[in-house]
C-alpha atoms as a PDB file:
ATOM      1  CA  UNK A   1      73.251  95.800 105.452  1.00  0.00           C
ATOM      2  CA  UNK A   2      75.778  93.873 103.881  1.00  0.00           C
ATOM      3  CA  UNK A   3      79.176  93.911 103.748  1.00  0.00           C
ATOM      4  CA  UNK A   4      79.947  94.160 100.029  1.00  0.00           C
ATOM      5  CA  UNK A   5      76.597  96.080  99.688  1.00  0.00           C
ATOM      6  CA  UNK A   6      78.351  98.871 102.702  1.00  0.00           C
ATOM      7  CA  UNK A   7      81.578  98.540 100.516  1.00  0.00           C
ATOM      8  CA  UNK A   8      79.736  99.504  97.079  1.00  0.00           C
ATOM      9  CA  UNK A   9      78.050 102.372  98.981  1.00  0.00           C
ATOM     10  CA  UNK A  10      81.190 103.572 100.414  1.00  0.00           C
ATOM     11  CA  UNK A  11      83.015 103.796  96.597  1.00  0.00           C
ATOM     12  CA  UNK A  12      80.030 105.307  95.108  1.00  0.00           C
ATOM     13  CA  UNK A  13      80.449 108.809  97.329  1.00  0.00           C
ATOM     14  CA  UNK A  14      83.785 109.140  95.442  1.00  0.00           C
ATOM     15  CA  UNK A  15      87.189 109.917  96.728  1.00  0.00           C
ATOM     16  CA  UNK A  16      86.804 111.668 100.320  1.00  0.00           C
ATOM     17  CA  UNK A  17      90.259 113.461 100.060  1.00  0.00           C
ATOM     18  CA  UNK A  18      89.671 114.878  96.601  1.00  0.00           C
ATOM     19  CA  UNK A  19      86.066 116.183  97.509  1.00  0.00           C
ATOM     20  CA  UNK A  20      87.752 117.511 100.753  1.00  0.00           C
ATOM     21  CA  UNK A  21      90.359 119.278  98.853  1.00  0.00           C
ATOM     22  CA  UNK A  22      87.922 120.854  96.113  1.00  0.00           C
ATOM     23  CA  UNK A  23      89.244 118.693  93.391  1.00  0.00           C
ATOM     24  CA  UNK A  24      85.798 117.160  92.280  1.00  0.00           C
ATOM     25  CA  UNK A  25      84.195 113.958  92.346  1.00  0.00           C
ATOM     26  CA  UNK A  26      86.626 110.920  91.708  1.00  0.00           C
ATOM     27  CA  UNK A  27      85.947 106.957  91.150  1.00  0.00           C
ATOM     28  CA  UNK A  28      87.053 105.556  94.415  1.00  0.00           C
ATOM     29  CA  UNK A  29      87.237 102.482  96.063  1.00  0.00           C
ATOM     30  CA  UNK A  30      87.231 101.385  99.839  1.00  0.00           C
ATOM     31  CA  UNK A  31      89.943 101.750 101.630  1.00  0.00           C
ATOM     32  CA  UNK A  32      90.414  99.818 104.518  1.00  0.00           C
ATOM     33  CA  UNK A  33      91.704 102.377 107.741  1.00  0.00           C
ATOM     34  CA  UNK A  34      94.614 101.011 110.091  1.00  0.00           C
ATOM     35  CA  UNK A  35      93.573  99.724 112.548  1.00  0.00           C
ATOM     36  CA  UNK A  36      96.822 100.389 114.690  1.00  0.00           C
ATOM     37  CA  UNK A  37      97.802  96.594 115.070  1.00  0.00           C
ATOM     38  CA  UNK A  38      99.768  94.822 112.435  1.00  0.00           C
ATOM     39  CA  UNK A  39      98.310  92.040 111.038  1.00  0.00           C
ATOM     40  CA  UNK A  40      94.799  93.120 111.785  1.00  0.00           C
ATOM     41  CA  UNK A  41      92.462  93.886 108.873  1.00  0.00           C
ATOM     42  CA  UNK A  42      89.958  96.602 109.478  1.00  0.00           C
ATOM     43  CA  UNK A  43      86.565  95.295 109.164  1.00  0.00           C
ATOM     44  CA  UNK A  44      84.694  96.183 105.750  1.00  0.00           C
ATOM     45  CA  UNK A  45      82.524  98.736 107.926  1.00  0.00           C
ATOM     46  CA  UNK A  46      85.200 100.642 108.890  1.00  0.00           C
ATOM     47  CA  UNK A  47      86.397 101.918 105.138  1.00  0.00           C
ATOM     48  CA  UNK A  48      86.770 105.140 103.201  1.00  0.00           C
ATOM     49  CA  UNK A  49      86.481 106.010  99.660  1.00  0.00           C
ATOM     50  CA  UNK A  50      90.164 107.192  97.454  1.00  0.00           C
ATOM     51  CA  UNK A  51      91.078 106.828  94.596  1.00  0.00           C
ATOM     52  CA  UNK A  52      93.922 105.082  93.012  1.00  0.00           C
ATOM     53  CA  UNK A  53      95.658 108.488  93.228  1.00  0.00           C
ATOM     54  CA  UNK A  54      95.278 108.859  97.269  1.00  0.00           C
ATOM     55  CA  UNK A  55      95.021 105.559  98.185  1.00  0.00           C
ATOM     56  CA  UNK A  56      98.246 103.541  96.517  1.00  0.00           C
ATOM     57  CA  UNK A  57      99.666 105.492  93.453  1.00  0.00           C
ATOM     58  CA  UNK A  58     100.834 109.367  94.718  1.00  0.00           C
ATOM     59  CA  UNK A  59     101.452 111.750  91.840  1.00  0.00           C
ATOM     60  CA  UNK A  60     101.327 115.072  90.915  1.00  0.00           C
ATOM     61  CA  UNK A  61     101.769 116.786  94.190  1.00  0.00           C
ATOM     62  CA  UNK A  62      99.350 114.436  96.160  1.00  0.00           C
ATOM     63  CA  UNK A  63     100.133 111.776  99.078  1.00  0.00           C
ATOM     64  CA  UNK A  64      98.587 108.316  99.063  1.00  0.00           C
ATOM     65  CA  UNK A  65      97.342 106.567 102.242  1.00  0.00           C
ATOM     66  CA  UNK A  66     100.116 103.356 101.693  1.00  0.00           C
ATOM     67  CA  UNK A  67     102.865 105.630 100.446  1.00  0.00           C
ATOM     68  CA  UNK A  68     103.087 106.666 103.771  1.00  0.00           C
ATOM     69  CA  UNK A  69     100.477 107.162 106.431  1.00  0.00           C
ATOM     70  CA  UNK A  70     101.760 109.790 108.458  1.00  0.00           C
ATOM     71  CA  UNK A  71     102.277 112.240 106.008  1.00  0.00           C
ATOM     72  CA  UNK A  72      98.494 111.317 104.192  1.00  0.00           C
ATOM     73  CA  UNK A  73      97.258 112.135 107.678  1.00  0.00           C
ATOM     74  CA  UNK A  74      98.679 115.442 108.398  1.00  0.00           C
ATOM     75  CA  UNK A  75      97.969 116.883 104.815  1.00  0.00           C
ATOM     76  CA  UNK A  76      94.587 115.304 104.721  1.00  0.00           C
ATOM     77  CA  UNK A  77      93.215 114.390 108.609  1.00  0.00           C
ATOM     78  CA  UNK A  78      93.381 111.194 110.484  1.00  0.00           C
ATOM     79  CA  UNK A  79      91.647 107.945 108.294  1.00  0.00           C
ATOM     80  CA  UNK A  80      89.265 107.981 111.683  1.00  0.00           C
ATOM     81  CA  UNK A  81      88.271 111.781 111.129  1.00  0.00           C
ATOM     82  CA  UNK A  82      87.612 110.735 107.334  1.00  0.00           C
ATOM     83  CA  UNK A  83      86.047 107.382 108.751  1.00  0.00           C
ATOM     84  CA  UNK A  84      83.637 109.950 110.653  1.00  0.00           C
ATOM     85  CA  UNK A  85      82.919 112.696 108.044  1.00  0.00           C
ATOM     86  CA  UNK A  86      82.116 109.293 105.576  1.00  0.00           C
ATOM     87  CA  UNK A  87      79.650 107.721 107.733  1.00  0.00           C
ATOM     88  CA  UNK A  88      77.788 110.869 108.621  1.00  0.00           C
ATOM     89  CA  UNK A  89      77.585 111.220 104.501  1.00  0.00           C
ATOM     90  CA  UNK A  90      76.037 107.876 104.564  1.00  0.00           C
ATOM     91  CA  UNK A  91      73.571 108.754 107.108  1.00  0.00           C
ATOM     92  CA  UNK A  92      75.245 106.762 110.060  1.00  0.00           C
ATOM     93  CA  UNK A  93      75.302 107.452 113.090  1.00  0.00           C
ATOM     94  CA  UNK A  94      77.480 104.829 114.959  1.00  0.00           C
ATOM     95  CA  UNK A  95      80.109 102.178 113.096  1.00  0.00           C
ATOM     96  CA  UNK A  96      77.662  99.367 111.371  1.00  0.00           C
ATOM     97  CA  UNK A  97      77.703  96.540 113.446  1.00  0.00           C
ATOM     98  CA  UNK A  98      78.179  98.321 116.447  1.00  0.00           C
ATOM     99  CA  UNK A  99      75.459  99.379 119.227  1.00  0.00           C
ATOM    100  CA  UNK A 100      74.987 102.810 120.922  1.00  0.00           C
END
């Protein structure tokens, strides 16, 4: 698979957060998850869906993902538990691009 055709798939499931938090299905688009090293990108396979609300614009009582990390993570769970519960929604098993 492709990675702009992984991407689309990944924004089409809608924001992960607000379907986590019972708030309905939102337009998203992929997030990229920290990858724990500055300056590093994470690769396109290793993405969740937000939207603009949870992923760079926080408002009416919810925390984006770049408005600060650590508190995103302990109201919502870790980008790599999302990163999980995502991929298993997709149908896959392992990261894309990875063996095992």
């Amino acid at each position: 698979m492709t990675r702009k055709a992984h991407l689309a798939r990944v924004a089409a499931l809608g924001c992960v957060v607000c379907r986590n938090e019972g708030l309905g299905e939102t337009p998203a688009q992929a997030h990229h998850i920290n990858c724990g090293t500055m300056g590093r990108k994470a690769s396109d396979f290793e993405t969740i869906p937000l939207c603009p609300t949870h992923h760079q614009y926080s408002g009416h009582g919810h925390i984006a993902v770049h408005d600060g990390l650590e508190s995103f993570e302990a109201r919502y769970g870790s980008e790599r538990e999302l990163l999980a519960q995502v991929l298993i929604e997709l149908g896959i098993d392992h990261p894309v691009g990875t063996t095992g």
